[in-house]
PDB file of N, CA and C in Angstrom:
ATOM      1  N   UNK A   1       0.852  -1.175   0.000  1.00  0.00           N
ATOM      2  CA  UNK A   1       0.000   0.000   0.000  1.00  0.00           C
ATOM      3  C   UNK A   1       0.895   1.234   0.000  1.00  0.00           C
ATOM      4  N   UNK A   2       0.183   2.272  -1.030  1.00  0.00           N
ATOM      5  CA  UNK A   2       1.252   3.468  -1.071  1.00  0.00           C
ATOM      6  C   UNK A   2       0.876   4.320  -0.659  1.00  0.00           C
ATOM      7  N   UNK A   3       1.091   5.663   0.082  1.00  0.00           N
ATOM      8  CA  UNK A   3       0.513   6.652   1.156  1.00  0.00           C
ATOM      9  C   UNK A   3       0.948   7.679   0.492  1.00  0.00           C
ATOM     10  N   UNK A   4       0.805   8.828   0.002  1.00  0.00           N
ATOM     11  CA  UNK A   4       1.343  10.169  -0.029  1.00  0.00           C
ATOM     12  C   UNK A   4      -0.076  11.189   0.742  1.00  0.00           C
ATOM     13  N   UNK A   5       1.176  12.391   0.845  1.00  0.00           N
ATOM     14  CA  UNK A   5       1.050  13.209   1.999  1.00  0.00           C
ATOM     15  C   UNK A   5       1.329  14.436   0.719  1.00  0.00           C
ATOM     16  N   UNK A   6      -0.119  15.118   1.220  1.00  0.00           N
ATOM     17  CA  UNK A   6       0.487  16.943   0.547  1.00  0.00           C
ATOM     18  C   UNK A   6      -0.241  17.785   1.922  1.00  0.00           C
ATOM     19  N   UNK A   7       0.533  18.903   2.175  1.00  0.00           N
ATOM     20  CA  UNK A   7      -0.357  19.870   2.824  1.00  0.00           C
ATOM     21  C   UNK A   7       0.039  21.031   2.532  1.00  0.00           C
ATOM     22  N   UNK A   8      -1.155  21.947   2.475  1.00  0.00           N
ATOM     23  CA  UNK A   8      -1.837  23.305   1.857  1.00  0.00           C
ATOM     24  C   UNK A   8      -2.043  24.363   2.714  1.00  0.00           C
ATOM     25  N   UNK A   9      -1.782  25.428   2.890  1.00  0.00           N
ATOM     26  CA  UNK A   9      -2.885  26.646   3.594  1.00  0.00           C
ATOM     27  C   UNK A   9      -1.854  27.003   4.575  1.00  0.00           C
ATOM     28  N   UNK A  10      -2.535  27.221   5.512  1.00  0.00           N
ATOM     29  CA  UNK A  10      -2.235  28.638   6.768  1.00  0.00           C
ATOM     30  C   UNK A  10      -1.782  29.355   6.340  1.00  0.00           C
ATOM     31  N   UNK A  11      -1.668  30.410   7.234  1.00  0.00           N
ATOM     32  CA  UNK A  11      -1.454  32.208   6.933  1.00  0.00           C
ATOM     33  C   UNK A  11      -0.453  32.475   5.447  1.00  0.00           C
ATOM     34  N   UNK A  12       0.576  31.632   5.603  1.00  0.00           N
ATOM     35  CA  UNK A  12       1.675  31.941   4.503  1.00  0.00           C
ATOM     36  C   UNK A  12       1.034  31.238   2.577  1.00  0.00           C
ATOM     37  N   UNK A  13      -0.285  30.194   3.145  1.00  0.00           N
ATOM     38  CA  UNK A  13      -0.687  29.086   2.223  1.00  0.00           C
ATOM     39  C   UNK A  13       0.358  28.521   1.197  1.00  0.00           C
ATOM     40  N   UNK A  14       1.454  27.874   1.622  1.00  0.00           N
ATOM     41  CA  UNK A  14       2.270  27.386   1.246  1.00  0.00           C
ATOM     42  C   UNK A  14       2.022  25.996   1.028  1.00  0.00           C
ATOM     43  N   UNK A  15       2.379  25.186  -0.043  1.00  0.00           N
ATOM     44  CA  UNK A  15       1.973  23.898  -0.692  1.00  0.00           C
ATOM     45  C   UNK A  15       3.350  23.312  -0.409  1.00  0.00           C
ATOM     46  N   UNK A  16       2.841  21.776   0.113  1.00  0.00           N
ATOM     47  CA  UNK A  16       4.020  20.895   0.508  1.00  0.00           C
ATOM     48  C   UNK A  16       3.793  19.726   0.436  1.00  0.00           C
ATOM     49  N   UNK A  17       4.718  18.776  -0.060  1.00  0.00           N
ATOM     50  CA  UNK A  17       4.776  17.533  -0.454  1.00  0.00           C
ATOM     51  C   UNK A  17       5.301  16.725   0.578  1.00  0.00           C
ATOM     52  N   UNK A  18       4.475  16.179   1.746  1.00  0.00           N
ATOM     53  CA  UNK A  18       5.208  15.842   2.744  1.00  0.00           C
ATOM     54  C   UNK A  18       6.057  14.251   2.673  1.00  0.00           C
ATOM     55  N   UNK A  19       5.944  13.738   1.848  1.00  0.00           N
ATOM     56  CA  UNK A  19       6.379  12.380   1.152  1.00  0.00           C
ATOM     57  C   UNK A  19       5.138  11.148   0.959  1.00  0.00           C
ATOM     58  N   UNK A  20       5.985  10.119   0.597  1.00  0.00           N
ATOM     59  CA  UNK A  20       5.047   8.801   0.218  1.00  0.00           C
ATOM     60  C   UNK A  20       5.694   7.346   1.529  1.00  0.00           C
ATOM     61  N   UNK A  21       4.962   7.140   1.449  1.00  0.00           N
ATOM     62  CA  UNK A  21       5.180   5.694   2.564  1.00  0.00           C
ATOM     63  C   UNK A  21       4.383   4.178   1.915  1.00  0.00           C
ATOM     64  N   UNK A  22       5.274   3.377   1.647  1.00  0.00           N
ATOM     65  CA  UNK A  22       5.134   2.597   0.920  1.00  0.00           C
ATOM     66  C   UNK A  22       5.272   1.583   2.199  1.00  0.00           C
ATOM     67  N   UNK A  23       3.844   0.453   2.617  1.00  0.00           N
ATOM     68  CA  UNK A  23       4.193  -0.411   3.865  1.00  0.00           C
ATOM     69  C   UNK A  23       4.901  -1.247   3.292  1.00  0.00           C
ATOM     70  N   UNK A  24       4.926  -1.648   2.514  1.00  0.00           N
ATOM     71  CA  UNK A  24       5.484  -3.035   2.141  1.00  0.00           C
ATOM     72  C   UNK A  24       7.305  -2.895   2.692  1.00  0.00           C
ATOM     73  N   UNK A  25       7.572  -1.391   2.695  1.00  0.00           N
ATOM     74  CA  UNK A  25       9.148  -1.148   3.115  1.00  0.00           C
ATOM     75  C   UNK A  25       9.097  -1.074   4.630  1.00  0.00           C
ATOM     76  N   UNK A  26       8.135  -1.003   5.577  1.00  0.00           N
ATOM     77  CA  UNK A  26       7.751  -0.879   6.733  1.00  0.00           C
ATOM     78  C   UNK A  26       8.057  -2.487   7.669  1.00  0.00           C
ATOM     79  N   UNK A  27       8.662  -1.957   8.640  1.00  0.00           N
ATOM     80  CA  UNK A  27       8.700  -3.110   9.578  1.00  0.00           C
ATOM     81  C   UNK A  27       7.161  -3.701   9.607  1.00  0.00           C
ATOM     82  N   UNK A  28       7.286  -5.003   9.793  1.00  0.00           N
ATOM     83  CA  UNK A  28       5.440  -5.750  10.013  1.00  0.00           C
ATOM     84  C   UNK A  28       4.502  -5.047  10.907  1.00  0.00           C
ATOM     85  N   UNK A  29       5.046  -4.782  12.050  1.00  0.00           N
ATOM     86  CA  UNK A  29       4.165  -4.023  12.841  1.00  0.00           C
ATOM     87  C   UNK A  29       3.767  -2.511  12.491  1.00  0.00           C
ATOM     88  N   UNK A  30       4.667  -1.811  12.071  1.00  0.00           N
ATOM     89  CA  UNK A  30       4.149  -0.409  11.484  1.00  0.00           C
ATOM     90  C   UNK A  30       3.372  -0.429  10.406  1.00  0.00           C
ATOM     91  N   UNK A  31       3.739  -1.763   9.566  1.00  0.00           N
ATOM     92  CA  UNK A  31       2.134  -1.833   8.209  1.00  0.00           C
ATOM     93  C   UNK A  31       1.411  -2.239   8.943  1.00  0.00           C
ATOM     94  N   UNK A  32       1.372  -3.151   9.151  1.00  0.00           N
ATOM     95  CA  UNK A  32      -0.035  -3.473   9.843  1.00  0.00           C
ATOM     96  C   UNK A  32      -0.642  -2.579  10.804  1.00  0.00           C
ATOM     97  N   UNK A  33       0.233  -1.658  11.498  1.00  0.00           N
ATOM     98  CA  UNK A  33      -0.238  -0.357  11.947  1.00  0.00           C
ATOM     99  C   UNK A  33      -1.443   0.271  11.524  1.00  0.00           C
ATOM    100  N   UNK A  34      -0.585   0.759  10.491  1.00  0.00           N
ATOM    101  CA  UNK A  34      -0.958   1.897   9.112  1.00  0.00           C
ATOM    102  C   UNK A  34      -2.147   1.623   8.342  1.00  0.00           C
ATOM    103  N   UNK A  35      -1.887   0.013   7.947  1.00  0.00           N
ATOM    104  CA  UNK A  35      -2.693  -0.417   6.774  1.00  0.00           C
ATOM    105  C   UNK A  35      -4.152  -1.001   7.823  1.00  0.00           C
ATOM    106  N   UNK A  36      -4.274  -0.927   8.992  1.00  0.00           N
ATOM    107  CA  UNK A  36      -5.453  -0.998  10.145  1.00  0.00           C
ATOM    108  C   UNK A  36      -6.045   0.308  10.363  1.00  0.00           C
ATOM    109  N   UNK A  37      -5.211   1.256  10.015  1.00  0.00           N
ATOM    110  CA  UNK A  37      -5.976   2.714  10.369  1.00  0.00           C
ATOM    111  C   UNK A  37      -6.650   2.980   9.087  1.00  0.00           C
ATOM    112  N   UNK A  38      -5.820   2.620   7.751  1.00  0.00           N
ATOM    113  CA  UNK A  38      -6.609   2.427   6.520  1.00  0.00           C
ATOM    114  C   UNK A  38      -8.096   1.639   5.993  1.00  0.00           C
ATOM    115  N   UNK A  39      -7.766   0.801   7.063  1.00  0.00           N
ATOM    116  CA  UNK A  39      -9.446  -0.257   6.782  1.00  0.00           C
ATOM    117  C   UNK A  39     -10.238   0.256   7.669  1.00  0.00           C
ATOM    118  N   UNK A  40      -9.909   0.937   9.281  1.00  0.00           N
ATOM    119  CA  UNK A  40     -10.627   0.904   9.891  1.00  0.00           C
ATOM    120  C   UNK A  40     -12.019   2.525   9.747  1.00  0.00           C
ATOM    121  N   UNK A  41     -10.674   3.395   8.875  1.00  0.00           N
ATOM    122  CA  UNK A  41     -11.390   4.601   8.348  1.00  0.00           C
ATOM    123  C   UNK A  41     -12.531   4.107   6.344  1.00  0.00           C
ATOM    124  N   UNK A  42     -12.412   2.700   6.584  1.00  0.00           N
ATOM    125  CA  UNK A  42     -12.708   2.728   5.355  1.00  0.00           C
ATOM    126  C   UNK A  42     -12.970   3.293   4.079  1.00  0.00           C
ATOM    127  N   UNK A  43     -11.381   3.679   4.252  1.00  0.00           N
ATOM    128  CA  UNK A  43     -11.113   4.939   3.582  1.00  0.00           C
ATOM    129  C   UNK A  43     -11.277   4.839   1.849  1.00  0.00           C
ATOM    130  N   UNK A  44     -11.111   3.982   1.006  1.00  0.00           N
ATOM    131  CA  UNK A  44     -11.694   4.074   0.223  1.00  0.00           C
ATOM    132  C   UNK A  44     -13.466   4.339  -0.356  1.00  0.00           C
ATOM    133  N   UNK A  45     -13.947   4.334   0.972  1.00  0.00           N
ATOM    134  CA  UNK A  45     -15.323   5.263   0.196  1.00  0.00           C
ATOM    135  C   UNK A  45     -15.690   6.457   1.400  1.00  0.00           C
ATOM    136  N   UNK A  46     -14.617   6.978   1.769  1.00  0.00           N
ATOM    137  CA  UNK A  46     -14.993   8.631   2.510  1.00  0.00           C
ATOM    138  C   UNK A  46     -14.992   9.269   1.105  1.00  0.00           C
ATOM    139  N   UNK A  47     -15.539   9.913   1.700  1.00  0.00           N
ATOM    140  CA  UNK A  47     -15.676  11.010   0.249  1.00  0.00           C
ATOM    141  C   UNK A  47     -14.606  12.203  -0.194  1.00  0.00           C
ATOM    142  N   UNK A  48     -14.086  12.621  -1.385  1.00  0.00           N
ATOM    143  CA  UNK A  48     -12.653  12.863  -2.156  1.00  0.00           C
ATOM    144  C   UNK A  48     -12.807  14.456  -0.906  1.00  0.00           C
ATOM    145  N   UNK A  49     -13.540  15.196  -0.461  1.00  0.00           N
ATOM    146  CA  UNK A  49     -13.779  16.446   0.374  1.00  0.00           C
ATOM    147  C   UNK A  49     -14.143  16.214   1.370  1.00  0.00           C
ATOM    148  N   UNK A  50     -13.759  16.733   2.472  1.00  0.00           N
ATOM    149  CA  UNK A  50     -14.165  16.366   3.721  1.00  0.00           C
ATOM    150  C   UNK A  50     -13.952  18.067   4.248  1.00  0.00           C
ATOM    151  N   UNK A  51     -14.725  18.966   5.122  1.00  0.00           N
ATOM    152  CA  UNK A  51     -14.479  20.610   5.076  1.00  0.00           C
ATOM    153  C   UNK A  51     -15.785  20.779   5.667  1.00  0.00           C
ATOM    154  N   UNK A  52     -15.293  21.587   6.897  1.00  0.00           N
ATOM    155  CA  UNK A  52     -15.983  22.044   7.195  1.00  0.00           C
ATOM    156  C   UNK A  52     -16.327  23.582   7.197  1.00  0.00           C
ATOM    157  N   UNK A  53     -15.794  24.273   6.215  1.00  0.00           N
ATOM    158  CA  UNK A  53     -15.889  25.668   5.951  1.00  0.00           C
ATOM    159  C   UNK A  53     -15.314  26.632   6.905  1.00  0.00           C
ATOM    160  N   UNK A  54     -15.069  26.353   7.775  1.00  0.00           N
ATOM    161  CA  UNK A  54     -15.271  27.058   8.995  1.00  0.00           C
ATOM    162  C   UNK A  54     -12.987  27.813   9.055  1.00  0.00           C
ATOM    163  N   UNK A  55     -12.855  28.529   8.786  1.00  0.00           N
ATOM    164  CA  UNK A  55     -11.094  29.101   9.127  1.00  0.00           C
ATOM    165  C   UNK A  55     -10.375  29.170   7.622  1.00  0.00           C
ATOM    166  N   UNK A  56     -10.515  30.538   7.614  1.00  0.00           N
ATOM    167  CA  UNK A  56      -9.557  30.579   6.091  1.00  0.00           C
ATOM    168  C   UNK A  56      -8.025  30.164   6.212  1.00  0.00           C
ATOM    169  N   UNK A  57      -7.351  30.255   7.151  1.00  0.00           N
ATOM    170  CA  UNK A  57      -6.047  29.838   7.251  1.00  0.00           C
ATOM    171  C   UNK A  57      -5.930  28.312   7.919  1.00  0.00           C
ATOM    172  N   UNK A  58      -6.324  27.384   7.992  1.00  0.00           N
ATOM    173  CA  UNK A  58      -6.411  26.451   8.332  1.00  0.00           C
ATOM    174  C   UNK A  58      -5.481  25.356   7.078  1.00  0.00           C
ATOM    175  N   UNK A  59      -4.843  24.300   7.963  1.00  0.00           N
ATOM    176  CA  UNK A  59      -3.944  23.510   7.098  1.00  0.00           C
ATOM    177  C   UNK A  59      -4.577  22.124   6.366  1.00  0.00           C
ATOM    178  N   UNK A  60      -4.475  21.859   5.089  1.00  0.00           N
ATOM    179  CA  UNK A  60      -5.647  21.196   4.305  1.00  0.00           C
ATOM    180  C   UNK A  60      -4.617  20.028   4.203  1.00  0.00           C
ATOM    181  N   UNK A  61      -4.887  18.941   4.388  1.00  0.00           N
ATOM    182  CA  UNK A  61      -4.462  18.306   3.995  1.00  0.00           C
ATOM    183  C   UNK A  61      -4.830  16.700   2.761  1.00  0.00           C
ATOM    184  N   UNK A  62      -3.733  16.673   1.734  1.00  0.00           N
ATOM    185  CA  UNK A  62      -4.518  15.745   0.818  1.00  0.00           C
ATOM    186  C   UNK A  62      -3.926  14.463   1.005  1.00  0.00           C
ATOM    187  N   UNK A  63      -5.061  13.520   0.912  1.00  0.00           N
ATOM    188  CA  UNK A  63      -4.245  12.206   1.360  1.00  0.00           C
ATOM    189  C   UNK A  63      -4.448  11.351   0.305  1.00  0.00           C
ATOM    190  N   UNK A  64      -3.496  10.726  -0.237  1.00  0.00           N
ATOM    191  CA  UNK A  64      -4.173   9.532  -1.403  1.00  0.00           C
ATOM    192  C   UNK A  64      -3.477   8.287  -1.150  1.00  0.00           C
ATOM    193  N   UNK A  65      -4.022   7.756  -1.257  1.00  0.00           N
ATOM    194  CA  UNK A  65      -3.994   5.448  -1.198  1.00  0.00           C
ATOM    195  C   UNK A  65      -4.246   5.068  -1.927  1.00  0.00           C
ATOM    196  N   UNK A  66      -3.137   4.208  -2.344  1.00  0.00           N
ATOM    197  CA  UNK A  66      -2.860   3.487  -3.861  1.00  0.00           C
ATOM    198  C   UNK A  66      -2.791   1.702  -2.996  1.00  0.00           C
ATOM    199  N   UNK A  67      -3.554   1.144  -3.201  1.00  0.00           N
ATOM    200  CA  UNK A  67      -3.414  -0.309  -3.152  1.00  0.00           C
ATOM    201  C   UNK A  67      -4.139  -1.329  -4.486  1.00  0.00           C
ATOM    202  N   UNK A  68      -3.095  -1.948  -4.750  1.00  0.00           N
ATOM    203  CA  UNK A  68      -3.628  -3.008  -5.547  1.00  0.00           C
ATOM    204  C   UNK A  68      -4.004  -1.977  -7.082  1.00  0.00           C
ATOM    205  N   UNK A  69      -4.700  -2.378  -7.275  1.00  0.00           N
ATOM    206  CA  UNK A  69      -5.757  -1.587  -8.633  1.00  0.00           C
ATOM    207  C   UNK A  69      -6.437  -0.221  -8.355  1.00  0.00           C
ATOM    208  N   UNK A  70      -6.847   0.079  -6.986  1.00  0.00           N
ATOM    209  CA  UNK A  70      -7.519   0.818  -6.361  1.00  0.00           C
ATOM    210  C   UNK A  70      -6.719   2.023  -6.131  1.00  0.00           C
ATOM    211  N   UNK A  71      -6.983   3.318  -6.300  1.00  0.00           N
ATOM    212  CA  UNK A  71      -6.922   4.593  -5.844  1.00  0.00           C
ATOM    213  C   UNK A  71      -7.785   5.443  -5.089  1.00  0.00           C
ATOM    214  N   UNK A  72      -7.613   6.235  -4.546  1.00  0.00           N
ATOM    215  CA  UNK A  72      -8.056   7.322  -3.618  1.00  0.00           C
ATOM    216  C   UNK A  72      -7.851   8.375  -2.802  1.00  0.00           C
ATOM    217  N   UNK A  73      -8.503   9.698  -3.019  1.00  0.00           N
ATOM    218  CA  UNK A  73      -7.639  10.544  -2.681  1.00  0.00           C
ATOM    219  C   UNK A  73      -8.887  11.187  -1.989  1.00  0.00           C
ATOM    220  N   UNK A  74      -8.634  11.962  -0.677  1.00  0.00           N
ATOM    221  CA  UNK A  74      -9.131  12.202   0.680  1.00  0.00           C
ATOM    222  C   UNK A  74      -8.547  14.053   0.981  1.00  0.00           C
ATOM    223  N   UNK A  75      -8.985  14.875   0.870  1.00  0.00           N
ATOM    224  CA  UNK A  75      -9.095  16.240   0.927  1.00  0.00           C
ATOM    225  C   UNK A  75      -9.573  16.904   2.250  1.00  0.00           C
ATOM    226  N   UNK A  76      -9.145  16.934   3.443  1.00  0.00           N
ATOM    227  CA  UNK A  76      -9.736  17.833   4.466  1.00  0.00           C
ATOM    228  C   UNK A  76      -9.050  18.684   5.381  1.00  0.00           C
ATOM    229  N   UNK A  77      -9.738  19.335   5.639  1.00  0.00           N
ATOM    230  CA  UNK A  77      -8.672  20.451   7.167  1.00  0.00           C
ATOM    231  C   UNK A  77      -8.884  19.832   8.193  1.00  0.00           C
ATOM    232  N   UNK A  78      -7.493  20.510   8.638  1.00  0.00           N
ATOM    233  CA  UNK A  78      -7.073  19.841  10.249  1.00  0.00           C
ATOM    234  C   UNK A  78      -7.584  21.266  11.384  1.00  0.00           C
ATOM    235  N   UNK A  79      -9.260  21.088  11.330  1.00  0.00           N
ATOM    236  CA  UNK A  79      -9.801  21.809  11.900  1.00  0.00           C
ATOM    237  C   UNK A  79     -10.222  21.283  13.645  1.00  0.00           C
ATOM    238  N   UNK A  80      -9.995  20.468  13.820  1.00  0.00           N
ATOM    239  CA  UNK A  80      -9.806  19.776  14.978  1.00  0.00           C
ATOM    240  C   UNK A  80     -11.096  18.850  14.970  1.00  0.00           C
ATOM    241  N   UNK A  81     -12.213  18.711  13.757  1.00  0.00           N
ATOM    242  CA  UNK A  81     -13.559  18.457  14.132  1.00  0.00           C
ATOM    243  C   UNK A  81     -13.112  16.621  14.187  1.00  0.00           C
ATOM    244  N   UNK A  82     -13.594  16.251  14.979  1.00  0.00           N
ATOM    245  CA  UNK A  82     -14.169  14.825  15.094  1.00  0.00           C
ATOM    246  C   UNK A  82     -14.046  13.659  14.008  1.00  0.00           C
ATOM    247  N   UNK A  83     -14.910  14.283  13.585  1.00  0.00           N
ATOM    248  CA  UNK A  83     -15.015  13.308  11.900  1.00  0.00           C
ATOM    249  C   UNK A  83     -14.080  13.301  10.820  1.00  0.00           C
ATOM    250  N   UNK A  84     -12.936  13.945  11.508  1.00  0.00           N
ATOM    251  CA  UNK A  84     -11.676  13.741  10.713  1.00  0.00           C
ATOM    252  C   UNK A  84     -10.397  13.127  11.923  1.00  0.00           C
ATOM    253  N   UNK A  85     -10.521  13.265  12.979  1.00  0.00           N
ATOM    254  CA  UNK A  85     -10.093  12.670  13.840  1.00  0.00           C
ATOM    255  C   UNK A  85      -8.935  11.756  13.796  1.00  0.00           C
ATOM    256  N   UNK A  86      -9.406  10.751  12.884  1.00  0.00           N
ATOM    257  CA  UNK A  86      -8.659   9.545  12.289  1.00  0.00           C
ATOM    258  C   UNK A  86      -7.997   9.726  11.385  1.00  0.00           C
ATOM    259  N   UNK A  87      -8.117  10.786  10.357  1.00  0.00           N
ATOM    260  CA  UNK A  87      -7.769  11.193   8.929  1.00  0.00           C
ATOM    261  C   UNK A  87      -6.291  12.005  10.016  1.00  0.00           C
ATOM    262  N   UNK A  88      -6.760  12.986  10.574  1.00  0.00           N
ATOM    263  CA  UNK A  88      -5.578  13.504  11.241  1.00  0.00           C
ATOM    264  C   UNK A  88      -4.407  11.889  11.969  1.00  0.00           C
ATOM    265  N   UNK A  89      -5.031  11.010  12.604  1.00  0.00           N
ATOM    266  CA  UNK A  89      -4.308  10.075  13.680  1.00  0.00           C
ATOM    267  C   UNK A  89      -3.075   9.630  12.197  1.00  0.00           C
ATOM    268  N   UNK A  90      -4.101   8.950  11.120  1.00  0.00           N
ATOM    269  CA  UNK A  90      -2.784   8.345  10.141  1.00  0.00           C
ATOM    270  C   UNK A  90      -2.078   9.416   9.387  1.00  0.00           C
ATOM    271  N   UNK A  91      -2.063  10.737   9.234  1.00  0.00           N
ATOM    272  CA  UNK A  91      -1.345  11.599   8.956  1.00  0.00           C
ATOM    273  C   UNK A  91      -0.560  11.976   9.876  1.00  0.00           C
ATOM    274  N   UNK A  92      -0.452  11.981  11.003  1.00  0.00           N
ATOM    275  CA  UNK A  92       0.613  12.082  12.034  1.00  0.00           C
ATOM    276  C   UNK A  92       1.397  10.825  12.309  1.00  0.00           C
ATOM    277  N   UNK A  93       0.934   9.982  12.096  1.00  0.00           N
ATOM    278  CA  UNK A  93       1.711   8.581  12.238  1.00  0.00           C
ATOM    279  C   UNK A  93       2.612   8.117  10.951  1.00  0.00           C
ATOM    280  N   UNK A  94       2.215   8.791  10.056  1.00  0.00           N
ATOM    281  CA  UNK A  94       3.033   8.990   8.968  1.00  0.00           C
ATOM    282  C   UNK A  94       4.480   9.807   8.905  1.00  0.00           C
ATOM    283  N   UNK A  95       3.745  10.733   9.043  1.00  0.00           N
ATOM    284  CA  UNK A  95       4.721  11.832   9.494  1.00  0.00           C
ATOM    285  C   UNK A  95       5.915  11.445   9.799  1.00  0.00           C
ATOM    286  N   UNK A  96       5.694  10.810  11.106  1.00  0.00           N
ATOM    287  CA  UNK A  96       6.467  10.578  11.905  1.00  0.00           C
ATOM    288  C   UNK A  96       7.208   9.565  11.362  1.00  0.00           C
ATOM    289  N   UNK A  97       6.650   8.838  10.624  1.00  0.00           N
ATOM    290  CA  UNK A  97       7.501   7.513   9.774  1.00  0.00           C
ATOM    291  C   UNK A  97       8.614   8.352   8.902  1.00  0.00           C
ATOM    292  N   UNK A  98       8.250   9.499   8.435  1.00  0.00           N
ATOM    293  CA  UNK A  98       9.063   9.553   6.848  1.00  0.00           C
ATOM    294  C   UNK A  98      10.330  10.422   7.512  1.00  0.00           C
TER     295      UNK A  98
END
């Protein structure tokens, strides 16, 4: 499974390519980590926008997952709301991988 990371916005709205994370290069326990936060957000059918309108300087972040045949790409701010919660948990756990 392939992970890339972009993030967008705040005050300066500067665009950044925060890298790609490929589990298969991942110790067993960190994919299976990763690729559990991936099923458990069943993230292939959240929808490509996720926004809650709410903070013009707020940091957007785009997430896309490449497994198998399958693509998907996941669009929301890290506005602190709830229902992204998880979208934020595997973007920080990433992070921290690359």
């Amino acid at each position: 499974m392939n992970i890339s990371i972009k993030r967008s916005g705040g005050f300066a709205g500067v665009t950044e390519d925060l890298g790609t994370t490929n589990t298969a290069q991942l110790d067993a326990a960190l994919a299976q980590q990763v690729e559990q936060i991936v099923q458990n957000l069943d993230f292939f059918n959240l929808p490509a926008i996720i926004s809650s309108g709410i903070g013009a300087d707020l940091m957007r972040y785009e997430v896309t997952v490449e497994e198998g045949n399958r693509q998907h790409t996941v669009i929301f701010e890290d506005d602190g709301d709830p229902e992204t919660a998880s979208l934020r948990q595997l973007v920080e756990s990433l992070i921290q991988m690359m």
